[in-house]
C-alpha atoms as a PDB file:
ATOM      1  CA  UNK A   1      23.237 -21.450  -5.777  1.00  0.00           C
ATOM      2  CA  UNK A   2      22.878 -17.980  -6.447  1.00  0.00           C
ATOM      3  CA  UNK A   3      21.535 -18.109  -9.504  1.00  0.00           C
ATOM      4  CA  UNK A   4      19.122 -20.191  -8.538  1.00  0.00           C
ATOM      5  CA  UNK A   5      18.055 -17.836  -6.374  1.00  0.00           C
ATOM      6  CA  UNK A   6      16.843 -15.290  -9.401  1.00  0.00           C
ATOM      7  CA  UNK A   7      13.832 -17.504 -11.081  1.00  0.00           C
ATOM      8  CA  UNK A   8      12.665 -17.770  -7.625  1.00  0.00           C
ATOM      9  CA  UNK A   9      12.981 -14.243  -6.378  1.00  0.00           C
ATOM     10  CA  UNK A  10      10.730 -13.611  -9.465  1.00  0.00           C
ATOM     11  CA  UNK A  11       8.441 -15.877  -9.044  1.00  0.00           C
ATOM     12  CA  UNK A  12       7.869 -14.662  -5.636  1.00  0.00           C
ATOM     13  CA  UNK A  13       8.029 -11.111  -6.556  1.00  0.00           C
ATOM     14  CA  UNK A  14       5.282 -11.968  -9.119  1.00  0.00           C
ATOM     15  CA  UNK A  15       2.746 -12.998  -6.511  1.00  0.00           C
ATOM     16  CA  UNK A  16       3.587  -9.990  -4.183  1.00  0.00           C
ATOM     17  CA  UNK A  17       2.604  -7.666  -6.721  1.00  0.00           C
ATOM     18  CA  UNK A  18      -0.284  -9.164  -8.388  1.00  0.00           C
ATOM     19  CA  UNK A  19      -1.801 -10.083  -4.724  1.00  0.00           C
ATOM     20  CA  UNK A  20      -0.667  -8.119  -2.311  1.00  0.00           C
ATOM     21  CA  UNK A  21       0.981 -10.659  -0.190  1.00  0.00           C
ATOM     22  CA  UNK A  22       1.832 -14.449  -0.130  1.00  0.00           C
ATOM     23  CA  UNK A  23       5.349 -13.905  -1.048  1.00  0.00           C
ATOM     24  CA  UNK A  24       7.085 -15.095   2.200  1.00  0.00           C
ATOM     25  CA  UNK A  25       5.095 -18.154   2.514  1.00  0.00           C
ATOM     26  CA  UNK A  26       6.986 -19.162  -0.436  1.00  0.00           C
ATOM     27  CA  UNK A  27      10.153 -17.111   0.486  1.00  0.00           C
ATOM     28  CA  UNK A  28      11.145 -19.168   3.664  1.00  0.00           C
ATOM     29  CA  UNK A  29      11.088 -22.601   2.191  1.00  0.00           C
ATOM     30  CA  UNK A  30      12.393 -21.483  -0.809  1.00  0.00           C
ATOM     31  CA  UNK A  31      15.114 -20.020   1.283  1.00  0.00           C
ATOM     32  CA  UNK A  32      15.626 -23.380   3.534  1.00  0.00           C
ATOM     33  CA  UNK A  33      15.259 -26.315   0.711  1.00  0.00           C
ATOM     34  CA  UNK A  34      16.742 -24.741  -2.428  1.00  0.00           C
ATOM     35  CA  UNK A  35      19.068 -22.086  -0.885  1.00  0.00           C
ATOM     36  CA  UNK A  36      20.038 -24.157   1.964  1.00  0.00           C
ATOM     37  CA  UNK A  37      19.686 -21.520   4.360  1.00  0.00           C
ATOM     38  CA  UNK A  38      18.727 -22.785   7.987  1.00  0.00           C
ATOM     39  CA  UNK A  39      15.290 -21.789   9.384  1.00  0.00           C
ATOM     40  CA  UNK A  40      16.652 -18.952  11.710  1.00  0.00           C
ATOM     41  CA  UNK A  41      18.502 -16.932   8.845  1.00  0.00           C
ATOM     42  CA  UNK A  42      16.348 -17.764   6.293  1.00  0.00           C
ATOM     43  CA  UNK A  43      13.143 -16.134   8.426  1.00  0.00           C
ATOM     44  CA  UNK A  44      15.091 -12.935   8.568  1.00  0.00           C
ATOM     45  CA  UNK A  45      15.744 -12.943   5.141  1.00  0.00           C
ATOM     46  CA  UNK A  46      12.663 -13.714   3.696  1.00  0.00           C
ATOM     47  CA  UNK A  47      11.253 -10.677   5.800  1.00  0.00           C
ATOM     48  CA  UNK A  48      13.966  -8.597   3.670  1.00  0.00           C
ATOM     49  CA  UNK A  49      13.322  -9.776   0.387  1.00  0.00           C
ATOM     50  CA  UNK A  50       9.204  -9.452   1.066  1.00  0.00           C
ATOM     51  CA  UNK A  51       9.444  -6.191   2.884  1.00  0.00           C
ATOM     52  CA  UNK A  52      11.499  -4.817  -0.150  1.00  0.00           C
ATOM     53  CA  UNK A  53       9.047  -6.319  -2.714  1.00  0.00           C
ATOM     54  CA  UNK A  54       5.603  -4.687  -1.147  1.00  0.00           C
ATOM     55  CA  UNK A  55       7.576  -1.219  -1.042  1.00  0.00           C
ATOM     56  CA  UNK A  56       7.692  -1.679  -4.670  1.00  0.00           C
ATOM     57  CA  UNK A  57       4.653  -2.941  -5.450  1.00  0.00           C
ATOM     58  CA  UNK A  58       3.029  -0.148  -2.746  1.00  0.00           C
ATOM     59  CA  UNK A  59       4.839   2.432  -4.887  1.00  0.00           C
ATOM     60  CA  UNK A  60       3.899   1.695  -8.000  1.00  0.00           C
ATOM     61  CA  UNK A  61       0.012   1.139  -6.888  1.00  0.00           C
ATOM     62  CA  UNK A  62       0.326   4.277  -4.283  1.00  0.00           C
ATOM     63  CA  UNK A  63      -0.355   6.802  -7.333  1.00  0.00           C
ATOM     64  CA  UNK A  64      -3.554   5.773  -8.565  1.00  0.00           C
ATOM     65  CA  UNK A  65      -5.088   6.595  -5.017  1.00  0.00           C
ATOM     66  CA  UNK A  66      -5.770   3.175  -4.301  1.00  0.00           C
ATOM     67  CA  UNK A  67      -3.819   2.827  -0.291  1.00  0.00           C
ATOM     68  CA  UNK A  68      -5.712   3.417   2.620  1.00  0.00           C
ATOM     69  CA  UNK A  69      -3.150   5.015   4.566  1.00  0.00           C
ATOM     70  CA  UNK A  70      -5.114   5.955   7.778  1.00  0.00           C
ATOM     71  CA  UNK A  71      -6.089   2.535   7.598  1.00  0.00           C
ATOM     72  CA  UNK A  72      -2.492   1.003   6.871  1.00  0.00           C
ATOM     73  CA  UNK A  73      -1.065   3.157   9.863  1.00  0.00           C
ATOM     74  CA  UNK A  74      -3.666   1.751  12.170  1.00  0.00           C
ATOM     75  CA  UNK A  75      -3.326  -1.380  11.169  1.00  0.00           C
ATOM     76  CA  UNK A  76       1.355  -1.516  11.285  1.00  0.00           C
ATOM     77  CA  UNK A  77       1.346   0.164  15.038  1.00  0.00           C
ATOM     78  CA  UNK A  78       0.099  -2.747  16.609  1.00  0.00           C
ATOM     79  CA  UNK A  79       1.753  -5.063  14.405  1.00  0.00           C
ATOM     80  CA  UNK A  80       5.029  -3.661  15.091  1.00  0.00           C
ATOM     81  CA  UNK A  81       4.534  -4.414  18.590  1.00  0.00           C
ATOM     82  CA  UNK A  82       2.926  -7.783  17.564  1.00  0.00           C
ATOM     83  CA  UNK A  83       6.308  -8.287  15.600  1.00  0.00           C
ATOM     84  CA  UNK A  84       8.764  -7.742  18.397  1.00  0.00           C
ATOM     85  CA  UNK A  85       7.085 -10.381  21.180  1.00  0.00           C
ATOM     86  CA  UNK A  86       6.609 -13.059  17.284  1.00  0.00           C
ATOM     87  CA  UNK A  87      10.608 -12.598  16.918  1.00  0.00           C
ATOM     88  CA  UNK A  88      11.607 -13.022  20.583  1.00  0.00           C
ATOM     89  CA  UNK A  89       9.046 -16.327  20.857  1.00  0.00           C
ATOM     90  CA  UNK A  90      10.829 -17.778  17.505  1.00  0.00           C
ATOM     91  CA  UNK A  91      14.783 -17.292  19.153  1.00  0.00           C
ATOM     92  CA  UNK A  92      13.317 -19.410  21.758  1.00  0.00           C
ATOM     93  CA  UNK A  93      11.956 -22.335  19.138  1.00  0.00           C
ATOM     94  CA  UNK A  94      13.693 -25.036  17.478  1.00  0.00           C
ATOM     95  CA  UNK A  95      13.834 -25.205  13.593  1.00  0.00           C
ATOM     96  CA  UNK A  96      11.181 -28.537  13.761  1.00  0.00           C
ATOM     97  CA  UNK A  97       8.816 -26.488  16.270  1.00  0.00           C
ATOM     98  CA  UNK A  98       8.738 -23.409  13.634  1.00  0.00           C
ATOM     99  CA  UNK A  99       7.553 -25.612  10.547  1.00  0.00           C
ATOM    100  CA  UNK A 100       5.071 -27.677  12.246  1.00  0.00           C
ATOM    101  CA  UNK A 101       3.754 -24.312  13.694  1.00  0.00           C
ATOM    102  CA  UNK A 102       4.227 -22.816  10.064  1.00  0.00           C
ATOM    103  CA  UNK A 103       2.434 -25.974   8.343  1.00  0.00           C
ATOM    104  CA  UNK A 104      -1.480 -25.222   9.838  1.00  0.00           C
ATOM    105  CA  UNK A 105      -1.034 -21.510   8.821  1.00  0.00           C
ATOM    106  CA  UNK A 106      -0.287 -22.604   5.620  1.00  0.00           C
ATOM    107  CA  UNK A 107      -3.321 -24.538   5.147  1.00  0.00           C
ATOM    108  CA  UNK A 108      -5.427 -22.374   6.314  1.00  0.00           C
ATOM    109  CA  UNK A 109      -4.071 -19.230   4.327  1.00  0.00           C
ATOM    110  CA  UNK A 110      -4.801 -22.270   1.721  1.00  0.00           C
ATOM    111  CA  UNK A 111      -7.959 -22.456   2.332  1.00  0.00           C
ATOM    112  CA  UNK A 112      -8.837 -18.547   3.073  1.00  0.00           C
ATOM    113  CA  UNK A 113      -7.581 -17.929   0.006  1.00  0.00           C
ATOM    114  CA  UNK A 114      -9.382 -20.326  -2.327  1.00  0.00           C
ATOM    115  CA  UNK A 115     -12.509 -19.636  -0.440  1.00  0.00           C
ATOM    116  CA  UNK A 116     -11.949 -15.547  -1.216  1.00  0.00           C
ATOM    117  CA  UNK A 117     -11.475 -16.537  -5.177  1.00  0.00           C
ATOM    118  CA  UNK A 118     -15.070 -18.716  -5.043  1.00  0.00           C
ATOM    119  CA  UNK A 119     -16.453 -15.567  -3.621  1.00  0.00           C
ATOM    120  CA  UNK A 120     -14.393 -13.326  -6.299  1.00  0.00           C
ATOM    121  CA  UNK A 121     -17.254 -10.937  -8.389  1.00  0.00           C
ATOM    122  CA  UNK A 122     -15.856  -8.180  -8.409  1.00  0.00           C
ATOM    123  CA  UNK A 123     -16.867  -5.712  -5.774  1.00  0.00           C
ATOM    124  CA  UNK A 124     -17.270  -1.628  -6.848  1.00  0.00           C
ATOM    125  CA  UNK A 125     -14.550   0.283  -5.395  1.00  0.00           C
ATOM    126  CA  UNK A 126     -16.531   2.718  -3.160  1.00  0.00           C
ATOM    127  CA  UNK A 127     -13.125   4.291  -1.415  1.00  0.00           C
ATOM    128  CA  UNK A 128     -11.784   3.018   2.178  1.00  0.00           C
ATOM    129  CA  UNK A 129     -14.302   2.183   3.717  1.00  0.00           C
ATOM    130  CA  UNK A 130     -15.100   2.869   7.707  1.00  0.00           C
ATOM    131  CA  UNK A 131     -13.805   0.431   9.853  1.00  0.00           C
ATOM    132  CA  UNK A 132     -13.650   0.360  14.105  1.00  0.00           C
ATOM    133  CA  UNK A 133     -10.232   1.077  15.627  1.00  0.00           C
ATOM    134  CA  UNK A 134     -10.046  -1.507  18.088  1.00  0.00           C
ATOM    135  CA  UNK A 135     -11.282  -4.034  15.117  1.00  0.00           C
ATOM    136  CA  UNK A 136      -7.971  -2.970  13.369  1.00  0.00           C
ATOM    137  CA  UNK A 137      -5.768  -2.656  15.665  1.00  0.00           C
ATOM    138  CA  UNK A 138      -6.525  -6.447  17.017  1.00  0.00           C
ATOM    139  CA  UNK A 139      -5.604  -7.620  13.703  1.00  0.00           C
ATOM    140  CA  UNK A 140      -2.875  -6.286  13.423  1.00  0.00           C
ATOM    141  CA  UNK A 141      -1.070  -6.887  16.619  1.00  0.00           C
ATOM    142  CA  UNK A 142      -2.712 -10.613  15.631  1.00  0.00           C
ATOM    143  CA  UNK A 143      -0.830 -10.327  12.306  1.00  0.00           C
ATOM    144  CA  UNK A 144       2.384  -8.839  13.679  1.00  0.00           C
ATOM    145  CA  UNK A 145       3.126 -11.616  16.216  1.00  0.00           C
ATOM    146  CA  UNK A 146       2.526 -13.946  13.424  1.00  0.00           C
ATOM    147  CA  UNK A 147       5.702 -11.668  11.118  1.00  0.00           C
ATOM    148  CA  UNK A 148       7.653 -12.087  13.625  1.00  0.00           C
ATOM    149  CA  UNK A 149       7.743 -15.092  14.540  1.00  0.00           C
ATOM    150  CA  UNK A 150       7.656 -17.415  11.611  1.00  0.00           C
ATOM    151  CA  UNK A 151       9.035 -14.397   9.344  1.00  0.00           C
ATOM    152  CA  UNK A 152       6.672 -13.909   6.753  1.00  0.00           C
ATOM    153  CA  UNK A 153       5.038 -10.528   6.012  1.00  0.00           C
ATOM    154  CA  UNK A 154       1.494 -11.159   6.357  1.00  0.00           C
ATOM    155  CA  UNK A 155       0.013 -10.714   3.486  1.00  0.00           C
ATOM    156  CA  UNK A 156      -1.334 -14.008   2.961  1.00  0.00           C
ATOM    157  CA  UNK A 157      -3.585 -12.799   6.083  1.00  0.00           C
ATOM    158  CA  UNK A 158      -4.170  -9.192   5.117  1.00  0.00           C
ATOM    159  CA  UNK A 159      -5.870  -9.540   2.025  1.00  0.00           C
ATOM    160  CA  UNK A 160      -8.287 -11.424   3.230  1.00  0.00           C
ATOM    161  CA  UNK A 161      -8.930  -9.334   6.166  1.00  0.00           C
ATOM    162  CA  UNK A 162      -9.223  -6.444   4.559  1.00  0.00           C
ATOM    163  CA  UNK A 163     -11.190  -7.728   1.607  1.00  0.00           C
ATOM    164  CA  UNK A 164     -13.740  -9.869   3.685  1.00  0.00           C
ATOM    165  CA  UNK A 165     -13.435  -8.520   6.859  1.00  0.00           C
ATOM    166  CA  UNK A 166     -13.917  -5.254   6.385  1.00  0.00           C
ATOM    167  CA  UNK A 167     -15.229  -4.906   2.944  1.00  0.00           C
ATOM    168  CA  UNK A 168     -12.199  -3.371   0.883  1.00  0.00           C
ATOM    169  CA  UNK A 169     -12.528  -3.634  -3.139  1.00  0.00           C
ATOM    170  CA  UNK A 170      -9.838  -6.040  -3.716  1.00  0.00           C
ATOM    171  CA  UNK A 171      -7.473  -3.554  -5.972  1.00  0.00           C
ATOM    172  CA  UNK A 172      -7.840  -1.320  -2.948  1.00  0.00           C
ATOM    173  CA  UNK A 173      -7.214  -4.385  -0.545  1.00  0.00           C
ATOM    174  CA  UNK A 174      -3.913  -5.230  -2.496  1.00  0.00           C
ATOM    175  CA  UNK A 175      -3.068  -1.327  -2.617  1.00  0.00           C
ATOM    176  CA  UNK A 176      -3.240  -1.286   1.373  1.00  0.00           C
ATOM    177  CA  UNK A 177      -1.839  -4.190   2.276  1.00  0.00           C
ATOM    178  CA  UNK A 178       0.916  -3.694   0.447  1.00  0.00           C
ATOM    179  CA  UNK A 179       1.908  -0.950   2.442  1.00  0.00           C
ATOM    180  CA  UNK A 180       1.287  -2.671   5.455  1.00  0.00           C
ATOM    181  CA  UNK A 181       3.336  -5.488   4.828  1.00  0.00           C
ATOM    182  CA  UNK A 182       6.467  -2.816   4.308  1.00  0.00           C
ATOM    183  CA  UNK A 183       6.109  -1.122   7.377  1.00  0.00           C
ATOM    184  CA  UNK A 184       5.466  -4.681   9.518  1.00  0.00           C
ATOM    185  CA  UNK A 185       8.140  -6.490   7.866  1.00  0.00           C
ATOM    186  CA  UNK A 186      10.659  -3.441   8.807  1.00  0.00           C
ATOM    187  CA  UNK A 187       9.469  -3.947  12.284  1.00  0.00           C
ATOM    188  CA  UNK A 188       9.900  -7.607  12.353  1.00  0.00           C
ATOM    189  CA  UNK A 189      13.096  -7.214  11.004  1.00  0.00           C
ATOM    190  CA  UNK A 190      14.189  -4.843  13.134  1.00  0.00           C
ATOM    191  CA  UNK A 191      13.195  -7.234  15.980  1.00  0.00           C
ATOM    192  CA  UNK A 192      15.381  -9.894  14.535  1.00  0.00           C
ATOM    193  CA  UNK A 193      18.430  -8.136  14.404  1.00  0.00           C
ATOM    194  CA  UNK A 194      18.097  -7.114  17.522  1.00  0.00           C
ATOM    195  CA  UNK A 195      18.118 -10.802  18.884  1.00  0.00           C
ATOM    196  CA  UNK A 196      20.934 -11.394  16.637  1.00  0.00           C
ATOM    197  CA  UNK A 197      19.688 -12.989  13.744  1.00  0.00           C
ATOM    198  CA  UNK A 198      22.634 -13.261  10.406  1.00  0.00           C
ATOM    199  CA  UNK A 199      21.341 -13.905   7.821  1.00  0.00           C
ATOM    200  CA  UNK A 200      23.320 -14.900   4.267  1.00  0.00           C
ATOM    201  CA  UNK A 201      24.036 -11.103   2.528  1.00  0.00           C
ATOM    202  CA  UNK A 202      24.835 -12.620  -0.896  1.00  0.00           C
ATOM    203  CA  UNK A 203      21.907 -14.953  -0.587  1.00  0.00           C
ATOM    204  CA  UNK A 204      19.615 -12.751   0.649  1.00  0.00           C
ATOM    205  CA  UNK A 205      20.502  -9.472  -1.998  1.00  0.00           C
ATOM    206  CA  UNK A 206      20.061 -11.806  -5.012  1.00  0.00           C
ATOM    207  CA  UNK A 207      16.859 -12.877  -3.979  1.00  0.00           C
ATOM    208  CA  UNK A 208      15.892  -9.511  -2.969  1.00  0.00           C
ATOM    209  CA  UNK A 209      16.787  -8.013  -6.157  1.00  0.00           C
ATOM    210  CA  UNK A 210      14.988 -10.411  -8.090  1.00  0.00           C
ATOM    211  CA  UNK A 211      11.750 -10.386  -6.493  1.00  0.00           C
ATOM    212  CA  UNK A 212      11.777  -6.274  -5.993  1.00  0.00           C
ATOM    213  CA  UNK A 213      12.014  -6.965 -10.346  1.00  0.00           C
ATOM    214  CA  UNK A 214       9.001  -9.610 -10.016  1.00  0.00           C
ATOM    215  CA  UNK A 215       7.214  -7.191  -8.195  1.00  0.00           C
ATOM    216  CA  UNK A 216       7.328  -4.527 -10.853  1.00  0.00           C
ATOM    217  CA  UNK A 217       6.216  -6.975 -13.210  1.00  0.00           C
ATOM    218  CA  UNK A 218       3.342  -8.518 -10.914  1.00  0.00           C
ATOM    219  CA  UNK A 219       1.716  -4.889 -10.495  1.00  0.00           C
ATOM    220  CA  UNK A 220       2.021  -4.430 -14.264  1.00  0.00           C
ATOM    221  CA  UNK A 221       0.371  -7.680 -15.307  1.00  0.00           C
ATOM    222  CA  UNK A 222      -2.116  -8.195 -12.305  1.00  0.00           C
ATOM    223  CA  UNK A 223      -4.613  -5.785 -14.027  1.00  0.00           C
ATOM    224  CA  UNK A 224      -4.767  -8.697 -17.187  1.00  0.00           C
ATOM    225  CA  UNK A 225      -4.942 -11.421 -15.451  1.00  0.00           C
ATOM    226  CA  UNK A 226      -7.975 -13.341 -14.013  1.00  0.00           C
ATOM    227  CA  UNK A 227      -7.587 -12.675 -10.064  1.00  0.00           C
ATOM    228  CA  UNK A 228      -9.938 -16.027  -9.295  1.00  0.00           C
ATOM    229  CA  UNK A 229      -7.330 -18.213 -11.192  1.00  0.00           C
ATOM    230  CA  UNK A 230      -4.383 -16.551  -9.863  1.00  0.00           C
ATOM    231  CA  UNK A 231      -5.853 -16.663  -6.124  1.00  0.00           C
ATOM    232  CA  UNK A 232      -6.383 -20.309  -7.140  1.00  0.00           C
ATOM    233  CA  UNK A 233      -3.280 -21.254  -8.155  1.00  0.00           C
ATOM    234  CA  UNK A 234      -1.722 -19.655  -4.968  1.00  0.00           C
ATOM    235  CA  UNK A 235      -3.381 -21.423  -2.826  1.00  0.00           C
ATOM    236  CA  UNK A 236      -2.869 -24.745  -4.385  1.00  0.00           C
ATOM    237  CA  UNK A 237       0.901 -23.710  -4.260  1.00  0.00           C
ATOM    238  CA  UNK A 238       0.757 -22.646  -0.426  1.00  0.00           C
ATOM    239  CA  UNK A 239      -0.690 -26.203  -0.290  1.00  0.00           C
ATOM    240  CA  UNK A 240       1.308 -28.413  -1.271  1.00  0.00           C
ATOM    241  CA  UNK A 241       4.338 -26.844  -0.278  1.00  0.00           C
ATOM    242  CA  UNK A 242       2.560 -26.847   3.334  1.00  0.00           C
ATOM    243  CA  UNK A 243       2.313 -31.055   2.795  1.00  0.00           C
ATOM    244  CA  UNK A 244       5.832 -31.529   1.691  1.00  0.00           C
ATOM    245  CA  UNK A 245       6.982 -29.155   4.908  1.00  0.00           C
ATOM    246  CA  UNK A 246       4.729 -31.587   7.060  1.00  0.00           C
ATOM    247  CA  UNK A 247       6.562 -34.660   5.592  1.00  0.00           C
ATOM    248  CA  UNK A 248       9.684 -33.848   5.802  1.00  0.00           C
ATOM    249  CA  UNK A 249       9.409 -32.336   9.559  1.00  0.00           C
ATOM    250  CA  UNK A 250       7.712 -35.733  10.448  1.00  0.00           C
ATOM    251  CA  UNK A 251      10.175 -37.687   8.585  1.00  0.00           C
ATOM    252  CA  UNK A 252      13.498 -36.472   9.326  1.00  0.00           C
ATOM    253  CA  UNK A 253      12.596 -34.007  11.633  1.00  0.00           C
ATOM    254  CA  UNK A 254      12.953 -31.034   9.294  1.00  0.00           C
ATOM    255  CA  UNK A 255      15.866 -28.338   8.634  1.00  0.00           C
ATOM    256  CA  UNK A 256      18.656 -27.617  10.334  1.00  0.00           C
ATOM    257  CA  UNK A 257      18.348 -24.008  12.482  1.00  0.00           C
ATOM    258  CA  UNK A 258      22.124 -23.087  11.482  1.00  0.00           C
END
C-alpha cells in the first residue's frame, strides 16, 4: 500500500508545481480509493501532503520575483478564518454528504479550468497588478471555508481567480498561489487537529514525500510544456474522477468516514 502511494504522490506533486494548484482534488480520492484511508483522515492528510508540495513549488518559483506577496497575505488572512468555520462544518458531515458536496466543485473547477486553457495566449507579465482589498479578501475567506471543509488547498480555485479575475500573468498567478495555498492549507490543518482529526502518519509521509519530489520536478518542467494541454488534461482528470465519485456515492453510498 505504501508503495503505491509514491507514483501517486508524484503525479500529484507534478500538477502542483506545473499549475499552481489542483493537487488535492486528486489527493483526497487518491487517499480514500487506493490508500483506503476514510474521508475524515484522508481530508487532513491530503491538506499535508498539498500544503508541503506548494511550499516547494513557492520556493523554488519565489526567486525569480514572480509571488505577489502583499497580495498572497491579503488573500491567506481571510482564508485562515474561512478554514477554521470549513473544518468545524466537515466534523459535523457524514463521509456521503462530503463527496456529493465535493462532486459539483469538481465539475466546475472542470470546467473553469478548461475554459481558462481556451482563453490561454499568453498574457505579458506587467508585475502584480492592483487589485481592491475587500475584492481579495472575499475570495479568500470564500476559498478558505472551501480548504477546510472538504480539505483541499484551493488551488484549483486560485488560479483562476487570480488569472481571470484579477488579471495576473499566469507564471505570476502560479507563483502566488502557490504561496497561498501553503499558508491556507497550514490553517486548515491546524483547524483539523484541533477537532481531532488522525490521520495515517506512514500513509500520509510517503505520499508527502513523494509529491514534495513531484513538485520539484513540476516547477522544473512546467516552463517546456504547453500550459493549454496541461490545463486540458487536468481538467479532463478532475472530471472524470468527479463522475466515478458521483457513482459510487449514489451506488453504494460512498466511503467509509473511519
Amino acid at each position: 500500500m505504501l508503495l503505491l502511494a509514491i507514483p501517486f504522490g508524484l503525479a500529484i506533486g507534478l500538477i502542483v508545481g506545473a499549475v499552481g494548484g489542483g493537487g488535492a482534488i486528486l489527493a483526497l480520492p487518491v487517499l480514500v480509493y487506493v490508500l483506503g484511508e476514510g474521508v475524515g483522515p484522508a481530508s487532513t492528510a491530503s491538506l499535508i501532503v498539498v500544503a508541503l508540495a506548494a511550499a516547494v513549488g513557492a520556493g523554488a518559483r519565489a526567486g525569480n520575483g514572480q509571488v505577489c506577496w502583499r497580495l498572497a497575505l491579503l488573500f491567506s488572512a481571510p482564508a485562515a478564518v474561512g478554514s477554521l468555520l470549513g473544518a468545524l462544518l466537515s466534523a459535523q458531515a457524514s463521509g456521503r454528504v462530503l463527496i456529493l458536496s465535493f462532486v459539483p466543485v469538481m465539475l466546475a473547477a472542470s470546467f473553469a479550468t478548461w475554459q481558462r486553457a481556451g482563453a490561454g495566449r499568453e498574457v505579458e507579465d506587467t508585475g502584480c497588478p492592483p487589485a481592491a482589498g475587500w475584492v481579495v479578501a472575499g475570495a479568500g475567506l470564500f476559498v478558505g471555508v472551501m480548504t477546510g471543509f472538504f480539505g483541499v488547498g484551493g488551488g484549483f480555485m486560485i488560479v483562476p481567480v487570480l488569472a481571470v479575475g484579477l488579471g495576473f500573468a499566469f507564471r505570476r498567478a502560479v507563483a502566488t498561489s502557490l504561496v497561498i495555498i501553503t499558508l491556507t492549507g497550514a490553517a486548515a490543518l491546524a483547524s483539523h487537529l484541533a477537532t481531532g482529526a488522525a490521520p495515517d502518519v506512514g500513509i500520509t509521509a510517503v505520499l508527502a514525500g513523494s509529491t514534495m519530489v513531484g513538485a520539484l520536478l513540476g516547477t522544473a518542467v512546467a516552463d517546456r510544456l504547453p500550459q493549454q494541454a496541461l490545463a486540458r488534461g487536468f481538467s479532463l482528470i478532475v472530471a472524470a474522477l468527479a463522475v466515478f465519485l458521483l457513482v459510487d456515492a449514489l451506488a453504494r453510498g460512498g466511503p467509509p468516514t473511519a
